[in-house]
Protein backbone atom coordinates (compact mmCIF):
# COMPACT_ATOMS: atom_id res chain seq x y z
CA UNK A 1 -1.15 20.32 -13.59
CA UNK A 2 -1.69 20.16 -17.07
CA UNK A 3 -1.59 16.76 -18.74
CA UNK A 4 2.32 17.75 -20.65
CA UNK A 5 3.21 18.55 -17.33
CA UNK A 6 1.96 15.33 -15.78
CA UNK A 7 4.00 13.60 -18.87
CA UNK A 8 7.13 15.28 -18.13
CA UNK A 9 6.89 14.48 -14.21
CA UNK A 10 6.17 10.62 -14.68
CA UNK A 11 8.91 10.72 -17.31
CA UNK A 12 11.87 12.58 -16.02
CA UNK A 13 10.62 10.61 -11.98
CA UNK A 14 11.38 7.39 -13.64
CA UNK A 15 14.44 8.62 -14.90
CA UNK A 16 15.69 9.08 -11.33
CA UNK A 17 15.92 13.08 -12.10
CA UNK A 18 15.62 15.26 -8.86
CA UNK A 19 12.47 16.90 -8.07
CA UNK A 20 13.96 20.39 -8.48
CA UNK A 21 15.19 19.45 -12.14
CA UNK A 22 12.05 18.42 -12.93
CA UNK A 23 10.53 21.67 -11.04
CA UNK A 24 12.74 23.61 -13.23
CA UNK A 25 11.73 22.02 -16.20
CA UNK A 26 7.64 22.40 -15.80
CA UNK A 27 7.92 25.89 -13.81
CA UNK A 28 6.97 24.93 -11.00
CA UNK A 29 8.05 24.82 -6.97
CA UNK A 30 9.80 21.35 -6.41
CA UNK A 31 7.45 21.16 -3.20
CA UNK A 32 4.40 21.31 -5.74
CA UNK A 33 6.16 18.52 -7.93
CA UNK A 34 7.13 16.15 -4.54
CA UNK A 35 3.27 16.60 -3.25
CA UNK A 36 1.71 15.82 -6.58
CA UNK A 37 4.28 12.47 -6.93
CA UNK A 38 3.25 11.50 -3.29
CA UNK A 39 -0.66 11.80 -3.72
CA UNK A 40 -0.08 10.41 -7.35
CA UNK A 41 2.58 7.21 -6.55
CA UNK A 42 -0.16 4.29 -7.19
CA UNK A 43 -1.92 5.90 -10.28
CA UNK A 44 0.98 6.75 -12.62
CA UNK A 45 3.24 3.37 -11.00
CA UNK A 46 5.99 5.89 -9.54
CA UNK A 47 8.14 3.74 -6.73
CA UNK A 48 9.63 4.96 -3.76
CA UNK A 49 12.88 6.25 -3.94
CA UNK A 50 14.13 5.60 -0.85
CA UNK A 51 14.48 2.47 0.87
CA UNK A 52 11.49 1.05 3.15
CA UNK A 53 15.25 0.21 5.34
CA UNK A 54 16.12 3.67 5.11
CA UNK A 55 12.93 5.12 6.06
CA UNK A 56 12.46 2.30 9.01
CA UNK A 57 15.94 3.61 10.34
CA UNK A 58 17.78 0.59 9.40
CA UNK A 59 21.46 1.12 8.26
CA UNK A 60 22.21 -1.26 5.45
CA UNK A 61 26.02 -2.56 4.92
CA UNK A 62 26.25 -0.03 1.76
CA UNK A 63 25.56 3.11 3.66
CA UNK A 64 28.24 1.73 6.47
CA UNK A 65 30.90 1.90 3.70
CA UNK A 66 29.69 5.40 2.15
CA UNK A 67 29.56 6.95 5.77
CA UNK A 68 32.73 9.27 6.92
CA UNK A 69 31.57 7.44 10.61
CA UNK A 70 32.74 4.40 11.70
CA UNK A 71 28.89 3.69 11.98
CA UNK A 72 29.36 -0.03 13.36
CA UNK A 73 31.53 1.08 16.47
CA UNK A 74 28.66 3.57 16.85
CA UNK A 75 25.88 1.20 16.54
CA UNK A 76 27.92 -1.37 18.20
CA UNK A 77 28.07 2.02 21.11
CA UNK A 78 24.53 2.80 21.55
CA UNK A 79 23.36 -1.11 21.46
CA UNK A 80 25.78 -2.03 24.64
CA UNK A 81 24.43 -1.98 27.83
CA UNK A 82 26.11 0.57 30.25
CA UNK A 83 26.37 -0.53 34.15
């Protein structure tokens, strides 16, 4: 990556853009951009998008509401102990 490149990733990353925006916008595959933002997180400060909840498997109120599911019947159905 050259060093404009690098620029434009931390920028448009902090930004909440989407990796293949940004991809788009440097030329290059939006695999290429998510690998060098995952080995490159601590150096440049770029947090986690996602929620350590989300990627723990924990379903917070928010995505209950958002959900087309009645997720808490289903959680409330897997959790119950069947005789």
């Amino acid at each position: 990556m050259t060093r404009q490149q690098i620029e434009v990733i931390v920028a448009m990353y902090k930004e909440d853009v989407s990796y293949s925006e940004i991809a788009k916008v440097i030329d290059k595959s939006e695999h290429t951009v998510k690998h060098w933002v995952r080995n490159n997180r601590g150096e440049y400060g770029l947090h986690r998008r996602r929620s350590v909840k989300l990627t723990q498997g924990v379903l917070s109120e928010a995505l209950w509401s958002d959900s087309k599911w009645n997720v808490k019947l289903g959680v409330e159905f897997i959790s119950r102990r069947w005789a």
